[in-house]
PDB file of N, CA and C in Angstrom:
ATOM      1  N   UNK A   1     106.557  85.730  96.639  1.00  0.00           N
ATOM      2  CA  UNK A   1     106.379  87.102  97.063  1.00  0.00           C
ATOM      3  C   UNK A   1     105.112  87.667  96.441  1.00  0.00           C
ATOM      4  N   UNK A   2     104.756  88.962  97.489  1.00  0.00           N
ATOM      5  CA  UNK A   2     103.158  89.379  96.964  1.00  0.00           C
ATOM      6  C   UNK A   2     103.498  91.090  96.185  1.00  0.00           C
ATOM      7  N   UNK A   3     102.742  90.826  94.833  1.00  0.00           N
ATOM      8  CA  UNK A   3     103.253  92.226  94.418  1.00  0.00           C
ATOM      9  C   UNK A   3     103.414  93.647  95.187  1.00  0.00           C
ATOM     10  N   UNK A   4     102.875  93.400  96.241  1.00  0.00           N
ATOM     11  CA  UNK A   4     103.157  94.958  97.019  1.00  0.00           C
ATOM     12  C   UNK A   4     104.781  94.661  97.842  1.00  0.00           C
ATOM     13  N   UNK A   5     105.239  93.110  97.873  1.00  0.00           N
ATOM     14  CA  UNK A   5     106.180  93.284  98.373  1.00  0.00           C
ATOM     15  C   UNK A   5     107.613  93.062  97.323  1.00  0.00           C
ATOM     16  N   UNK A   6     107.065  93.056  96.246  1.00  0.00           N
ATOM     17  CA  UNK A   6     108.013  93.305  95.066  1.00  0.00           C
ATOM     18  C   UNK A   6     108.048  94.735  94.631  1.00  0.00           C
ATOM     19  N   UNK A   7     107.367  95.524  94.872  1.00  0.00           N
ATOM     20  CA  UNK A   7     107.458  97.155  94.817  1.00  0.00           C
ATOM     21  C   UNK A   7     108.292  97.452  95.556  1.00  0.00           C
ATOM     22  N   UNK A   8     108.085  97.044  97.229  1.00  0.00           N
ATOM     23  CA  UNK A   8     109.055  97.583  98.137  1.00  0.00           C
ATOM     24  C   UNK A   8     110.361  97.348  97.584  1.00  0.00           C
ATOM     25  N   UNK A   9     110.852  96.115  97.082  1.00  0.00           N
ATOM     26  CA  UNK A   9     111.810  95.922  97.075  1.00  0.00           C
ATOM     27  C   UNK A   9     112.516  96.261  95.930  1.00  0.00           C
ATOM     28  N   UNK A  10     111.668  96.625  94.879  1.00  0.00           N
ATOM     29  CA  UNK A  10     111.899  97.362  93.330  1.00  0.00           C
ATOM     30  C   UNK A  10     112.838  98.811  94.129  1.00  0.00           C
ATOM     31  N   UNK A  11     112.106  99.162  94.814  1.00  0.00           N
ATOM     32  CA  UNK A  11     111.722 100.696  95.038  1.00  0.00           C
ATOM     33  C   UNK A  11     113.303 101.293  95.902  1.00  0.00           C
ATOM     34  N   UNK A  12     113.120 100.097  97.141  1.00  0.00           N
ATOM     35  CA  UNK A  12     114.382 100.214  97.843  1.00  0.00           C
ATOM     36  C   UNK A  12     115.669 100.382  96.772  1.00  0.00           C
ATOM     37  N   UNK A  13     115.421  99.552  95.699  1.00  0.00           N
ATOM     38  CA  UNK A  13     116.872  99.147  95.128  1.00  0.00           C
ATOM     39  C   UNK A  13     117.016  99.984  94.118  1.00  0.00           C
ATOM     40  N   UNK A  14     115.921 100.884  93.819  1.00  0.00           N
ATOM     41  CA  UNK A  14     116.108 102.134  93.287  1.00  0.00           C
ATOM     42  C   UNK A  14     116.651 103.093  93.833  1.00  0.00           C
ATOM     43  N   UNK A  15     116.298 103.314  94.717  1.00  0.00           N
ATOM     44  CA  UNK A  15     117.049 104.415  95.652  1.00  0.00           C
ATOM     45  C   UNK A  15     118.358 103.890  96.205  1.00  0.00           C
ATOM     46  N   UNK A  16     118.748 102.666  96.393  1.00  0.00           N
ATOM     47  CA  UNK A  16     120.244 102.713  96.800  1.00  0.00           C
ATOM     48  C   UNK A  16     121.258 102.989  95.301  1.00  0.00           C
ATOM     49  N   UNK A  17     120.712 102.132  94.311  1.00  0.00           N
ATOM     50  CA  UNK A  17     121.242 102.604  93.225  1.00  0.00           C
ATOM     51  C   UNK A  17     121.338 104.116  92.984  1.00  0.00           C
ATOM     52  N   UNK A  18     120.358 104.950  93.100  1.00  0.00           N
ATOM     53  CA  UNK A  18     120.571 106.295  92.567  1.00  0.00           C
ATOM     54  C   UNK A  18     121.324 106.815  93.667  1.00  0.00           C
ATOM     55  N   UNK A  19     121.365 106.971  95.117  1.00  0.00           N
ATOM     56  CA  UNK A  19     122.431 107.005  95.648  1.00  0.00           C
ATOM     57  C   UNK A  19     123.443 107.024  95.444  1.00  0.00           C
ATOM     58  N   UNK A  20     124.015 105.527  95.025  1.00  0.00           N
ATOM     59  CA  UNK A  20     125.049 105.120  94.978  1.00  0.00           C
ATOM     60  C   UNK A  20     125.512 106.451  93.543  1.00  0.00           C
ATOM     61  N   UNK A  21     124.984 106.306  92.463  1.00  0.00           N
ATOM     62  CA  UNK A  21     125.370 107.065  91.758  1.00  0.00           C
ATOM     63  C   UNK A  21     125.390 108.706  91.372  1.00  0.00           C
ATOM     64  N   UNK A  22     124.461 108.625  92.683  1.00  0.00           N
ATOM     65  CA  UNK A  22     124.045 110.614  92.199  1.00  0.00           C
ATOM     66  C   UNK A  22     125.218 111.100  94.311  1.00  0.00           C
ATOM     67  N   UNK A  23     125.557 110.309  94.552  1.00  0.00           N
ATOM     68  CA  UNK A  23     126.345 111.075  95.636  1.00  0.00           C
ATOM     69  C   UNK A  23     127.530 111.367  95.614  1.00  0.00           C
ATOM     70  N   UNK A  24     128.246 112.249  95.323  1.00  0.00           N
ATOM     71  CA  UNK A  24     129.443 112.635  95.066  1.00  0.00           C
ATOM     72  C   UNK A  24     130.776 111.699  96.055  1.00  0.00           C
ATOM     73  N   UNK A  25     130.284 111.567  97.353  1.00  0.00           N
ATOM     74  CA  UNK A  25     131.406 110.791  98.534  1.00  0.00           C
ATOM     75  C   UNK A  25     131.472 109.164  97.380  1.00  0.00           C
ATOM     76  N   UNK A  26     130.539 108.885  96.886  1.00  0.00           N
ATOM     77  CA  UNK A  26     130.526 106.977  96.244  1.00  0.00           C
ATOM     78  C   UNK A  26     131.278 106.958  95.469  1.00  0.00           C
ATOM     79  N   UNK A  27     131.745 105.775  95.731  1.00  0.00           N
ATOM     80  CA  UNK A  27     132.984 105.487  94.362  1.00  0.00           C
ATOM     81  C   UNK A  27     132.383 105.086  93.296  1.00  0.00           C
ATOM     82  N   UNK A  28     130.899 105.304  93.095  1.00  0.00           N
ATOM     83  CA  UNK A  28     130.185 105.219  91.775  1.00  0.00           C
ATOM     84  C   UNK A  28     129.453 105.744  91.521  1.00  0.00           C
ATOM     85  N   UNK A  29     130.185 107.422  92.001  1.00  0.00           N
ATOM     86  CA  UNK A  29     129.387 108.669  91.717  1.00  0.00           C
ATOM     87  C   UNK A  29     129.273 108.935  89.817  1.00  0.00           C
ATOM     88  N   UNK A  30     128.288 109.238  89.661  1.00  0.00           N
ATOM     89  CA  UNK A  30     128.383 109.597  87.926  1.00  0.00           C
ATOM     90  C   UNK A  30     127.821 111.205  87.870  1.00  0.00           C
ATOM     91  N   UNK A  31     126.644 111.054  88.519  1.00  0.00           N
ATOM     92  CA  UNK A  31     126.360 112.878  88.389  1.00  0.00           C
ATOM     93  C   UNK A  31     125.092 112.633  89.363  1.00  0.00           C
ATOM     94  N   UNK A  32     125.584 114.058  89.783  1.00  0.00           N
ATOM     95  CA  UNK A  32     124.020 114.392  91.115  1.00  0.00           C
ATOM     96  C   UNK A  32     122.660 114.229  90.326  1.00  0.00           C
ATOM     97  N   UNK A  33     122.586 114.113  88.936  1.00  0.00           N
ATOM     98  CA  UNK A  33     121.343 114.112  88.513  1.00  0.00           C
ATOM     99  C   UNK A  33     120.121 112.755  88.870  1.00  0.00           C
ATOM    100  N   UNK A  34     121.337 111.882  89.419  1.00  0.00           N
ATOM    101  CA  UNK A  34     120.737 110.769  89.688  1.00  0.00           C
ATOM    102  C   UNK A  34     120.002 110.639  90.793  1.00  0.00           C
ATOM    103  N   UNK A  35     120.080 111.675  91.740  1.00  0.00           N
ATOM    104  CA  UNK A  35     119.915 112.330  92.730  1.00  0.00           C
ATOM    105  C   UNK A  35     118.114 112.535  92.133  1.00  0.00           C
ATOM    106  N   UNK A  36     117.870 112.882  91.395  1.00  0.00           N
ATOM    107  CA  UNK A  36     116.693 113.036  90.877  1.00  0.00           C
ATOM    108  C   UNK A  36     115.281 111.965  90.742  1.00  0.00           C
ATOM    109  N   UNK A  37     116.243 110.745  90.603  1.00  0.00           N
ATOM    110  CA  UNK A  37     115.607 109.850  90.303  1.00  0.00           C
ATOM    111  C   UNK A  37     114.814 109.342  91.953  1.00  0.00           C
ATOM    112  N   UNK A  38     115.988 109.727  92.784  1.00  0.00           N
ATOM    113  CA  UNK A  38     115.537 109.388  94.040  1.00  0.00           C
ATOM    114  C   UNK A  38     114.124 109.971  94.689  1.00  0.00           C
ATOM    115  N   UNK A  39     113.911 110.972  93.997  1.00  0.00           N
ATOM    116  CA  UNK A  39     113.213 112.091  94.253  1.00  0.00           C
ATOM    117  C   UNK A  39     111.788 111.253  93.867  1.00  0.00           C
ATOM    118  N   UNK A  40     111.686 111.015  92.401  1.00  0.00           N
ATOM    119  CA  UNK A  40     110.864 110.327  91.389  1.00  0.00           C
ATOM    120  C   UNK A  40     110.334 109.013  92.548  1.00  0.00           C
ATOM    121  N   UNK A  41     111.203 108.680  92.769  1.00  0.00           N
ATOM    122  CA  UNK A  41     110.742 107.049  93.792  1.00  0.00           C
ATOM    123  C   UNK A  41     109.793 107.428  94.788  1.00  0.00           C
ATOM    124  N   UNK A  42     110.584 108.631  95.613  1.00  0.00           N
ATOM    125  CA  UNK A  42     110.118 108.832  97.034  1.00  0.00           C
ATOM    126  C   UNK A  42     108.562 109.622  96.360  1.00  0.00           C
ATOM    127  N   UNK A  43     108.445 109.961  95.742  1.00  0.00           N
ATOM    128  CA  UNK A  43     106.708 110.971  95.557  1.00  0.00           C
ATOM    129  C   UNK A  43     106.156 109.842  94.846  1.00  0.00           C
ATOM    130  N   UNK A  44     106.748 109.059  94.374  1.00  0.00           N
ATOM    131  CA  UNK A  44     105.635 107.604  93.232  1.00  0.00           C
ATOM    132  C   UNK A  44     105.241 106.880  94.821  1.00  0.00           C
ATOM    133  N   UNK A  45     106.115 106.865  95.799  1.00  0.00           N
ATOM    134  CA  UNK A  45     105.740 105.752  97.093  1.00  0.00           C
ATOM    135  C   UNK A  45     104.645 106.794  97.753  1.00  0.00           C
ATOM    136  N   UNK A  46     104.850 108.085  97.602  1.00  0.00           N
ATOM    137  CA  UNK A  46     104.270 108.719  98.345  1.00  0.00           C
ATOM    138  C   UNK A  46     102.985 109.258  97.956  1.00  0.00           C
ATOM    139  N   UNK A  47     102.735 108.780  96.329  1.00  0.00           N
ATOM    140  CA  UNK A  47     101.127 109.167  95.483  1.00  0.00           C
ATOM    141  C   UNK A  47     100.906 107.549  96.208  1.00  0.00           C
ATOM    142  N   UNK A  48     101.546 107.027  96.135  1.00  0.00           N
ATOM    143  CA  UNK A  48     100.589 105.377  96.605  1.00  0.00           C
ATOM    144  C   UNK A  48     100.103 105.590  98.008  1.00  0.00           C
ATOM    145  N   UNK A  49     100.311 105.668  98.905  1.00  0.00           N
ATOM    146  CA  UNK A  49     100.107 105.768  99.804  1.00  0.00           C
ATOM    147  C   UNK A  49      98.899 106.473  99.901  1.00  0.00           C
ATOM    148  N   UNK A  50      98.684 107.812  99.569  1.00  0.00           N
ATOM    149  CA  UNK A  50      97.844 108.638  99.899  1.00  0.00           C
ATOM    150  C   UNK A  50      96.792 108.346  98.711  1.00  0.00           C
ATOM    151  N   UNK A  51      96.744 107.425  97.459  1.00  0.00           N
ATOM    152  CA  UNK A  51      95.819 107.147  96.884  1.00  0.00           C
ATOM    153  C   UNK A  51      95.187 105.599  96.958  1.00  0.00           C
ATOM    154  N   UNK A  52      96.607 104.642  97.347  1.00  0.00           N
ATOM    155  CA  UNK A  52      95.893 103.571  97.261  1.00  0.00           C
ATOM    156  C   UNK A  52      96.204 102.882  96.129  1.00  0.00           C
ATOM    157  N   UNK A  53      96.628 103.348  95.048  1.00  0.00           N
ATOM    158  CA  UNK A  53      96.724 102.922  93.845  1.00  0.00           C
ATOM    159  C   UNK A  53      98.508 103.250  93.417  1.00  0.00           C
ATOM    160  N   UNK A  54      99.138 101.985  92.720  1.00  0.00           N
ATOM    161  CA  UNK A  54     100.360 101.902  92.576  1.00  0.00           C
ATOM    162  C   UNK A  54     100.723 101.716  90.553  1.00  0.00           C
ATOM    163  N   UNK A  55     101.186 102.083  89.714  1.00  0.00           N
ATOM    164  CA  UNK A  55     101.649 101.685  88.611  1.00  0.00           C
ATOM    165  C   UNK A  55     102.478 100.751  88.845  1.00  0.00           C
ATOM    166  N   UNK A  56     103.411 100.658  89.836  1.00  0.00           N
ATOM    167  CA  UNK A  56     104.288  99.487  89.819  1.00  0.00           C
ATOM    168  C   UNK A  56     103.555  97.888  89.653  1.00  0.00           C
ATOM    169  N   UNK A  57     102.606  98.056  91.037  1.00  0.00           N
ATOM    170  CA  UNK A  57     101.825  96.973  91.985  1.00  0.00           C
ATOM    171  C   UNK A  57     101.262  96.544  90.093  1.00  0.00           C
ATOM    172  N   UNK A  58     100.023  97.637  89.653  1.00  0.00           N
ATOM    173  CA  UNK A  58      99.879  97.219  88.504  1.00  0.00           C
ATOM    174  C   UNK A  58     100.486  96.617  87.455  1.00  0.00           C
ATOM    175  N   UNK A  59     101.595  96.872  86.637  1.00  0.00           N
ATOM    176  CA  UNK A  59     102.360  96.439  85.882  1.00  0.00           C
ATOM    177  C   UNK A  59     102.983  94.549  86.560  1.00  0.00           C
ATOM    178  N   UNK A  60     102.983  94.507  87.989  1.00  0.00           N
ATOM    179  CA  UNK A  60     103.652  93.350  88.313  1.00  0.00           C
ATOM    180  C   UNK A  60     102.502  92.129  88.125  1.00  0.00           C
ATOM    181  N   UNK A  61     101.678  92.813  88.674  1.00  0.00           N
ATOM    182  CA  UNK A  61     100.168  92.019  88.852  1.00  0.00           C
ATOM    183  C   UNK A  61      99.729  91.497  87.332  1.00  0.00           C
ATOM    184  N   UNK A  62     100.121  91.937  86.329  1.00  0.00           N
ATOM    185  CA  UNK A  62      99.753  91.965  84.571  1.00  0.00           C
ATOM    186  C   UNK A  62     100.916  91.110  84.503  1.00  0.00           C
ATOM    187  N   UNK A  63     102.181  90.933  85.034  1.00  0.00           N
ATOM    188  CA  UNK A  63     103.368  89.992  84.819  1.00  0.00           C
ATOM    189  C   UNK A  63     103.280  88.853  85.202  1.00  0.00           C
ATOM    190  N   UNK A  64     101.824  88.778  86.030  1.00  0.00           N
ATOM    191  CA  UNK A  64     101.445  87.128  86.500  1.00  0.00           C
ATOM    192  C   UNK A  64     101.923  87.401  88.284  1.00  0.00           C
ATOM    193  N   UNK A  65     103.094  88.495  88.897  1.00  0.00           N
ATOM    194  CA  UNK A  65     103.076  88.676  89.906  1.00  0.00           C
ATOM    195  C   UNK A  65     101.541  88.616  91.331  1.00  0.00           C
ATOM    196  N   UNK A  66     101.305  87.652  92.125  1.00  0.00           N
ATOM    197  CA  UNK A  66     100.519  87.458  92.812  1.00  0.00           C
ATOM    198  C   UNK A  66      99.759  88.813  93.716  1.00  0.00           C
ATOM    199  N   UNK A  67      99.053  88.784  93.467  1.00  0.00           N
ATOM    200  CA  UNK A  67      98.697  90.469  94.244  1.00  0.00           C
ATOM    201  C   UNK A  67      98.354  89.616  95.798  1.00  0.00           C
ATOM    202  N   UNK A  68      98.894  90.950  97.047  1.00  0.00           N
ATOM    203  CA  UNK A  68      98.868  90.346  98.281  1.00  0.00           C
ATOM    204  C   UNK A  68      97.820  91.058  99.459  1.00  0.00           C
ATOM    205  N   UNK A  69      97.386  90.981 100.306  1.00  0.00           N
ATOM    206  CA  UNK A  69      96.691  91.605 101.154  1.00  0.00           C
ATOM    207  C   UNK A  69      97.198  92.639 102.067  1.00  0.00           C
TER     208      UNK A  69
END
């Protein structure tokens, strides 16, 4: 896998997790605050986009993760 497609998939599994735990209907609700975190994901995907530049992509790429086109 190419580090931009290990973000996606970081990213996705962030948000089902905080879901899972910040939605009151889940049987692994803990507190809406988690609800927050979702928030945190969606504007970090959404500074990438509009800049081009990722902390994730970075940090994976320094882990030996393959950077992709």
């Amino acid at each position: 896998m190419h580090s931009w497609q290990v973000v996606r998939l970081i990213a996705g599994g962030f948000i089902l997790l905080s879901i899972a735990l910040g939605a009151p209907a889940s049987p692994w609700f803990i507190s809406q605050w988690w609800l927050a975190f979702t928030v945190f994901v969606g504007a970090n995907l959404l500074q990438s986009a509009l800049t081009g530049w990722c902390l994730m992509e970075t940090l994976l790429r320094r882990l030996g993760i393959q950077a992709g086109n």
